[in-house]
Protein backbone atom coordinates (compact mmCIF):
# COMPACT_ATOMS: atom_id res chain seq x y z
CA UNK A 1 -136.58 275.62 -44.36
CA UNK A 2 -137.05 274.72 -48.05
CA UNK A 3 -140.87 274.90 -47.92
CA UNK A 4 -141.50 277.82 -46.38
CA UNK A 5 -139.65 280.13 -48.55
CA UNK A 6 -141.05 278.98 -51.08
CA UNK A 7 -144.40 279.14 -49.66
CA UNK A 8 -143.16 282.91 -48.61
CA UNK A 9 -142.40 283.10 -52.82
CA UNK A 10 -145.71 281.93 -53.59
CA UNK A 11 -147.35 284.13 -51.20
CA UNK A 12 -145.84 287.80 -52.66
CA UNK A 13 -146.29 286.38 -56.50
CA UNK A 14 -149.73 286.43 -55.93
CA UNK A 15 -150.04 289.19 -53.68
CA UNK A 16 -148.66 290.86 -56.90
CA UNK A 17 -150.95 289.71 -59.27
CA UNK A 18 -154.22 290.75 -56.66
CA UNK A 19 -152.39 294.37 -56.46
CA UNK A 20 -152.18 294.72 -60.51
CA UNK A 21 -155.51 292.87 -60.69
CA UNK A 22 -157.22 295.17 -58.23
CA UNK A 23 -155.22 298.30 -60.05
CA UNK A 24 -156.77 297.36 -63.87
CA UNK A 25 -160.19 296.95 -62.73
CA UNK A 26 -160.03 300.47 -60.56
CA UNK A 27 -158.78 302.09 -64.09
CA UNK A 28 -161.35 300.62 -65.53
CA UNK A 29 -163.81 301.76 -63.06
CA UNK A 30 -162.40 305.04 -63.28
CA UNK A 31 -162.49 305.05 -67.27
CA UNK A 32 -166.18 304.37 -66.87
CA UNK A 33 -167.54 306.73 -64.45
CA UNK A 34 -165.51 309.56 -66.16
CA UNK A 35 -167.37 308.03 -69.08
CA UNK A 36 -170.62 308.44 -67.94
CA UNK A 37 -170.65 311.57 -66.50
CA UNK A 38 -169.48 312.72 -69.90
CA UNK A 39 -172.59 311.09 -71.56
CA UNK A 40 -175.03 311.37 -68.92
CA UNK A 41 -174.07 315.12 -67.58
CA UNK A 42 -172.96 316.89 -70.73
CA UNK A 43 -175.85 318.88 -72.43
CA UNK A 44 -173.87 319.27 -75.91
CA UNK A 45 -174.15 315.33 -76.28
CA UNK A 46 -177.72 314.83 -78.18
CA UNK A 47 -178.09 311.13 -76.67
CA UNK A 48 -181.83 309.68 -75.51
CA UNK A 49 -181.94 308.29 -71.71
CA UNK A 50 -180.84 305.10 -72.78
CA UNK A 51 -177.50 305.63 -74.88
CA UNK A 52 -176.41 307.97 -71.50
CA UNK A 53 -177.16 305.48 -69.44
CA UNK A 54 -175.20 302.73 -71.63
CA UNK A 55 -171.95 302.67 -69.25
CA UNK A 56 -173.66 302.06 -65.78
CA UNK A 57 -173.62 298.58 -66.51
CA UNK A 58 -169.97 298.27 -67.18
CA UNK A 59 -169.73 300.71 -64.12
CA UNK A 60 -171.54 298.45 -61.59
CA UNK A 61 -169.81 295.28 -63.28
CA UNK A 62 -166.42 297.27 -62.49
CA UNK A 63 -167.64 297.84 -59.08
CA UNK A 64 -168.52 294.42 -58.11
CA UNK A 65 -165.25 292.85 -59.24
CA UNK A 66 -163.07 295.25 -57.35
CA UNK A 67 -165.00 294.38 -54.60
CA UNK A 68 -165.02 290.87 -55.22
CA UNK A 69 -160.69 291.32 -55.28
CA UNK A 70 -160.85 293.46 -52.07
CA UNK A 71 -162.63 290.91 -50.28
CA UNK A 72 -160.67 288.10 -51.46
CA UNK A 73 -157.08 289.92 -51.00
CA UNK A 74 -158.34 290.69 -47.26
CA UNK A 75 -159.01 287.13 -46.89
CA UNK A 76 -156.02 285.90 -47.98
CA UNK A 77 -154.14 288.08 -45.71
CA UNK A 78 -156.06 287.20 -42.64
CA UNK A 79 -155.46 283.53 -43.99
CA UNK A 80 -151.59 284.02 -44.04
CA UNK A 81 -151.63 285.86 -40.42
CA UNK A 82 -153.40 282.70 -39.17
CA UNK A 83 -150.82 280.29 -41.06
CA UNK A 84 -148.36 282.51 -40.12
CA UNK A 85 -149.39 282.06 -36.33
CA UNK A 86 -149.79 278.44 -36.69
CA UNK A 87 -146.54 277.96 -38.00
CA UNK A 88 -144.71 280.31 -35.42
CA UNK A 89 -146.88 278.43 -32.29
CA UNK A 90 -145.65 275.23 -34.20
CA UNK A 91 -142.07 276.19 -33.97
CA UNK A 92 -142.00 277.90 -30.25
CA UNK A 93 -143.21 274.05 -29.25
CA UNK A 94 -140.60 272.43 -31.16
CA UNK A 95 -138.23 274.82 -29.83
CA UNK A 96 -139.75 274.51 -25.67
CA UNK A 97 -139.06 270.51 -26.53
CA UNK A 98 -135.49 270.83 -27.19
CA UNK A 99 -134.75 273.17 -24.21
CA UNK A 100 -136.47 270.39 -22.33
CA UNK A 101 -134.29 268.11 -23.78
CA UNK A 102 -130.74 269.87 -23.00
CA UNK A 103 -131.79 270.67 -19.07
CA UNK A 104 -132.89 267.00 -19.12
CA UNK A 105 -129.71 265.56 -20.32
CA UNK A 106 -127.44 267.81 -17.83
CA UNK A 107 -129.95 268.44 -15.10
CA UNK A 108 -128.05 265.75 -13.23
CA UNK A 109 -124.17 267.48 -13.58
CA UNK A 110 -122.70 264.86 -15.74
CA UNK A 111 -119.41 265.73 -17.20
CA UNK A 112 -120.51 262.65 -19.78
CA UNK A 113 -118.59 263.43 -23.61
CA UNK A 114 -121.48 262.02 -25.76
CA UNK A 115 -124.01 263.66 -23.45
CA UNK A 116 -122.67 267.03 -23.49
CA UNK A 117 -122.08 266.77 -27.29
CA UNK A 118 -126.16 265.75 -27.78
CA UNK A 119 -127.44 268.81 -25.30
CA UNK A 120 -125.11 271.28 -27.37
CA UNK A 121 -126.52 270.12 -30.96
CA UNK A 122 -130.12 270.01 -29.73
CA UNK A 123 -129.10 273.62 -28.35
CA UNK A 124 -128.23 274.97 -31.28
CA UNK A 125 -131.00 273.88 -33.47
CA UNK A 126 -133.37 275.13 -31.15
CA UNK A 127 -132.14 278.17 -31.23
CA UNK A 128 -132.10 278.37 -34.98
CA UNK A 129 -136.02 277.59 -35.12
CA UNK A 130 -135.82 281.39 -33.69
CA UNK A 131 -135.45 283.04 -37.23
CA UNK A 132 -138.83 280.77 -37.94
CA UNK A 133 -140.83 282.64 -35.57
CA UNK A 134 -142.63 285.38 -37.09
CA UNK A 135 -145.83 285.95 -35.10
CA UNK A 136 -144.86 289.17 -32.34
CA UNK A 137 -146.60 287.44 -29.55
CA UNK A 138 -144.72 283.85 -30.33
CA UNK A 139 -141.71 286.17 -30.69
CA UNK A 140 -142.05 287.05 -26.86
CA UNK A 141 -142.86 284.19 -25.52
CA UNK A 142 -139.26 282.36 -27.50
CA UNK A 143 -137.93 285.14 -25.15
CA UNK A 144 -139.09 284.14 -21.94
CA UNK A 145 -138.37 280.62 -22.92
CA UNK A 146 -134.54 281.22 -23.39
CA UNK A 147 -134.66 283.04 -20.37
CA UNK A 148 -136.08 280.16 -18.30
CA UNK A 149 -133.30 277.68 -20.23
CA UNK A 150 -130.70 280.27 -19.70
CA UNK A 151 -131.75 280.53 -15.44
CA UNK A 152 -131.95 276.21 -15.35
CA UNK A 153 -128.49 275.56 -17.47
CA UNK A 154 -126.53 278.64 -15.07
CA UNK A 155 -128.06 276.42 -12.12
CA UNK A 156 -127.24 272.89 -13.26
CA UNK A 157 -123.40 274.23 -14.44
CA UNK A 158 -122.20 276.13 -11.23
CA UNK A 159 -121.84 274.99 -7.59
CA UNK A 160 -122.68 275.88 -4.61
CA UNK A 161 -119.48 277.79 -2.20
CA UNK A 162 -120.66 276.11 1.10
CA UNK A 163 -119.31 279.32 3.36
CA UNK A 164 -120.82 282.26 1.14
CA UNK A 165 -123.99 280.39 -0.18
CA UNK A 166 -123.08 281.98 -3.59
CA UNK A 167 -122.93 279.97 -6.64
CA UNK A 168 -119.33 278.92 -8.44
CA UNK A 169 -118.12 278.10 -11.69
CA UNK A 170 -117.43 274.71 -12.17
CA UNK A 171 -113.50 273.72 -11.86
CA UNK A 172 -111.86 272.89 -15.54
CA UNK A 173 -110.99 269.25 -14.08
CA UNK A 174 -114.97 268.77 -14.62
CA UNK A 175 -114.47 269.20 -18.21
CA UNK A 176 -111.79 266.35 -18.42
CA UNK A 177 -114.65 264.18 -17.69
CA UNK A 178 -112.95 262.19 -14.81
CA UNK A 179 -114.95 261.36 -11.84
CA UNK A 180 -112.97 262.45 -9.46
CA UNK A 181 -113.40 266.27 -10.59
CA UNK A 182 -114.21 267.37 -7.27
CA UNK A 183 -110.97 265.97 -5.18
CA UNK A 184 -108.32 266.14 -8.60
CA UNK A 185 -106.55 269.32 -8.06
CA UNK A 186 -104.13 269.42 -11.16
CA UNK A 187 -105.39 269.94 -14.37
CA UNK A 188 -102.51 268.11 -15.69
CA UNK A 189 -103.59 264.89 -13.34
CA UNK A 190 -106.81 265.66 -14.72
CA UNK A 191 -105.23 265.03 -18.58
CA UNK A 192 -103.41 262.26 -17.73
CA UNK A 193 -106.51 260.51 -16.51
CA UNK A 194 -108.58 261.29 -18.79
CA UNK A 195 -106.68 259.61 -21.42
CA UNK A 196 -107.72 256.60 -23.64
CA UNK A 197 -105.10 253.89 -22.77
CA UNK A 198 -104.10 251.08 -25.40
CA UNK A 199 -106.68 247.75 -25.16
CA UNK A 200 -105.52 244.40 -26.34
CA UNK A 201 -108.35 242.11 -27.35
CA UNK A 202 -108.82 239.28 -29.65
CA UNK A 203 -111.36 239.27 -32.29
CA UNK A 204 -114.27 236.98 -31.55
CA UNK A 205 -117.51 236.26 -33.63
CA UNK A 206 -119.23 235.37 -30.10
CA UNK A 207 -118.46 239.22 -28.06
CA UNK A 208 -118.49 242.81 -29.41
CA UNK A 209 -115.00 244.62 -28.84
CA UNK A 210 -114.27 247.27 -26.26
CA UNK A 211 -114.72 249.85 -27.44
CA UNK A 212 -111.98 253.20 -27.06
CA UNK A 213 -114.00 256.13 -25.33
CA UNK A 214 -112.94 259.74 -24.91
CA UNK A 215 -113.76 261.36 -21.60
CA UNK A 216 -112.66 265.03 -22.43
CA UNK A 217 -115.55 267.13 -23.05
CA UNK A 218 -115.46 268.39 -26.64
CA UNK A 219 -114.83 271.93 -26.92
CA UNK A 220 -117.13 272.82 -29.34
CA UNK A 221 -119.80 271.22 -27.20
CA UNK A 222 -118.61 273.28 -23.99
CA UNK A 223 -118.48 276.41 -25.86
CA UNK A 224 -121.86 276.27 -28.05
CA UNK A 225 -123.71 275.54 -24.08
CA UNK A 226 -121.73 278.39 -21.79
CA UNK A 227 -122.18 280.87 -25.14
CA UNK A 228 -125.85 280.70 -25.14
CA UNK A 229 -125.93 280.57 -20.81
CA UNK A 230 -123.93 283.68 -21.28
CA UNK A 231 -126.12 286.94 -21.91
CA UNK A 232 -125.56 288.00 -25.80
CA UNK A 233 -124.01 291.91 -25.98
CA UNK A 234 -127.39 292.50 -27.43
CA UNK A 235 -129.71 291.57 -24.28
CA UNK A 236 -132.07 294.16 -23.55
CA UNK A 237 -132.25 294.45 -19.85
CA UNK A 238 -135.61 294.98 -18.85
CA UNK A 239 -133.98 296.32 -15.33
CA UNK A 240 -132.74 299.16 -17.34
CA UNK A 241 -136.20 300.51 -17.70
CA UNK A 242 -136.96 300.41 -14.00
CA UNK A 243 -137.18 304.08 -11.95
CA UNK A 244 -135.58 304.74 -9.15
CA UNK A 245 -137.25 304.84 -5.65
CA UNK A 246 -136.95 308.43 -3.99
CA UNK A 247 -135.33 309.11 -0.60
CA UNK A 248 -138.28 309.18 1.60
CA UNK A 249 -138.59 305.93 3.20
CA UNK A 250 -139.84 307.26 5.98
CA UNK A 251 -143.04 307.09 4.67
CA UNK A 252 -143.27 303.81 3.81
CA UNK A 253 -145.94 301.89 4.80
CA UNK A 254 -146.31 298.66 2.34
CA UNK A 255 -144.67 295.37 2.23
CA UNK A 256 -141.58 297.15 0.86
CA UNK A 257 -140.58 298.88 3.98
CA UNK A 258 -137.36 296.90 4.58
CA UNK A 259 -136.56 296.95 0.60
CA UNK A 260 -137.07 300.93 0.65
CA UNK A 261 -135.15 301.63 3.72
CA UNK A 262 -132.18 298.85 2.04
CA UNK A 263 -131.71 300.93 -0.78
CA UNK A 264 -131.62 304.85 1.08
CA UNK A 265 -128.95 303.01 2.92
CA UNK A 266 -126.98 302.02 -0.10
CA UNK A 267 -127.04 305.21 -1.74
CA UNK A 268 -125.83 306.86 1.73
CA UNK A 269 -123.07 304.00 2.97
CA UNK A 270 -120.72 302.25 1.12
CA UNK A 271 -118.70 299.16 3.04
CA UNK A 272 -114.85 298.43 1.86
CA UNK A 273 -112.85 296.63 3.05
CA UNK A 274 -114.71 295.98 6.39
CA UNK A 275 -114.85 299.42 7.19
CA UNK A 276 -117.93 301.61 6.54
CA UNK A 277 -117.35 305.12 4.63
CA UNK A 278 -119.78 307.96 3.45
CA UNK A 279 -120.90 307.28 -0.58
CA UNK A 280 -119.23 309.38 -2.51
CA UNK A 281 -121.80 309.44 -5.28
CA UNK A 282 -124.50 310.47 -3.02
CA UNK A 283 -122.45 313.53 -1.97
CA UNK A 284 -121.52 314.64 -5.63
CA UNK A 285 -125.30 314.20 -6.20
């Protein structure tokens, strides 16, 4: 972003000049009252009312200016906070848009090559608008927004297992971008299907050629979307942060009664192997 670094450069040049601006008028100010006190205080200085009084002007001139420069600098910085919130509100919308756009182009689980290569460009320049973000509060909510895009994409790109209820990766034979993903159990059938056979065509003024398609997903493309559905090394669990519930469920009382008495029972049973055994953590506790 061109324009706002150089905006950002523009900013701190005259923040500078205010600072050194403000600085030469408080020496001045300083000069002055020292000045006057001299004059107007010291007895050995045979000056009428008038000639002591001669620097007050200069003193409340001084005054007024660094005032004047206070006020302005404080203005200016509440007028760069409110750009600066603008701009970050700006970019969290632009960046909500293209989130929109990637769940929107694989909300319906196409294994499409140009598709998949659109959702992972817009992905990635969404993400970038990140660095662009500078207001705290914006900040938070870019967080909760890649959260929600992280929760959609993990749904949209994993199955459902129809005995467990859990949810699946998807097979690599999706990735070939054949149809038959679901019922092709080689990935080398997969290849071989996926691949562009030759086309003979004559050239025609009246019909636009076939054209030569690639079904494979591009790699890239694949790795850019599960990357960012993937939590970074550097997520900050906010379940980290949550306390532990003491032992006595007994006196439960609340909507949580089942939830309490769940986890005394985990931290007293542990089940392996279909068998049920003592936890072993509880008793070195």
């Amino acid at each position: 972003m061109p324009s706002v670094s150089c905006n950002n450069s523009m900013q701190k040049l005259l923040t500078t000049l205010i600072v050194i601006l403000a600085l030469a008028v408080l020496s001045v100010l300083v000069a002055a009252l020292f000045g006057s006190y001299t004059l107007i205080f010291d007895p050995s200085n045979n000056l009428n009312i008038s000639q002591r009084l001669s620097l007050l002007p200069s003193i409340v001139i001084s005054a007024g200016v660094l005032v004047a420069i206070l006020t302005f600098a404080r203005e200016r910085k509440k007028q760069a906070l409110e750009r600066q919130r603008h701009m970050s509100e700006v970019f969290l919308e632009r960046v909500k848009d293209g989130f929109k756009t990637v769940i929107d182009l694989l909300s319906d689980q196409n294994n499409n090559r140009a598709t998949w290569v659109r959702a992972a460009r817009t992905l990635l320049k969404s993400v970038e608008l990140k660095a662009q973000i500078s207001s705290e509060e914006y900040k938070i909510a870019y967080e909760l927004e890649e959260e929600r895009a992280r929760n959609d994409l993990y749904t949209i790109l994993s199955l459902v297992d129809k005995k467990s209820g859990a949810r699946v990766p998807l097979p690599p034979q999706f990735f070939y971008g054949i149809d038959d993903w679901r019922t092709c159990h080689s990935l080398d059938d997969a290849a071989i299907k996926a691949s562009s056979s030759a086309v003979v065509y004559s050239m025609t003024i009246d019909e636009v050629p076939p054209q030569a398609f690639l079904k494979p997903l591009s790699p890239k493309s694949v790795i850019a979307i599960f990357d960012f559905v993937e939590y970074p090394k550097t997520y900050n669990d906010p379940l980290k942060s949550v306390g532990d519930w003491d032992d006595n469920w007994e006196a439960s009382h609340g909507i949580d009664q089942g939830a309490r008495r769940y986890v005394a029972h985990t931290k007293q049973k542990v089940a392996v192997g279909g068998k049920l055994h003592d936890n072993e953590k509880k008793k070195s506790s």
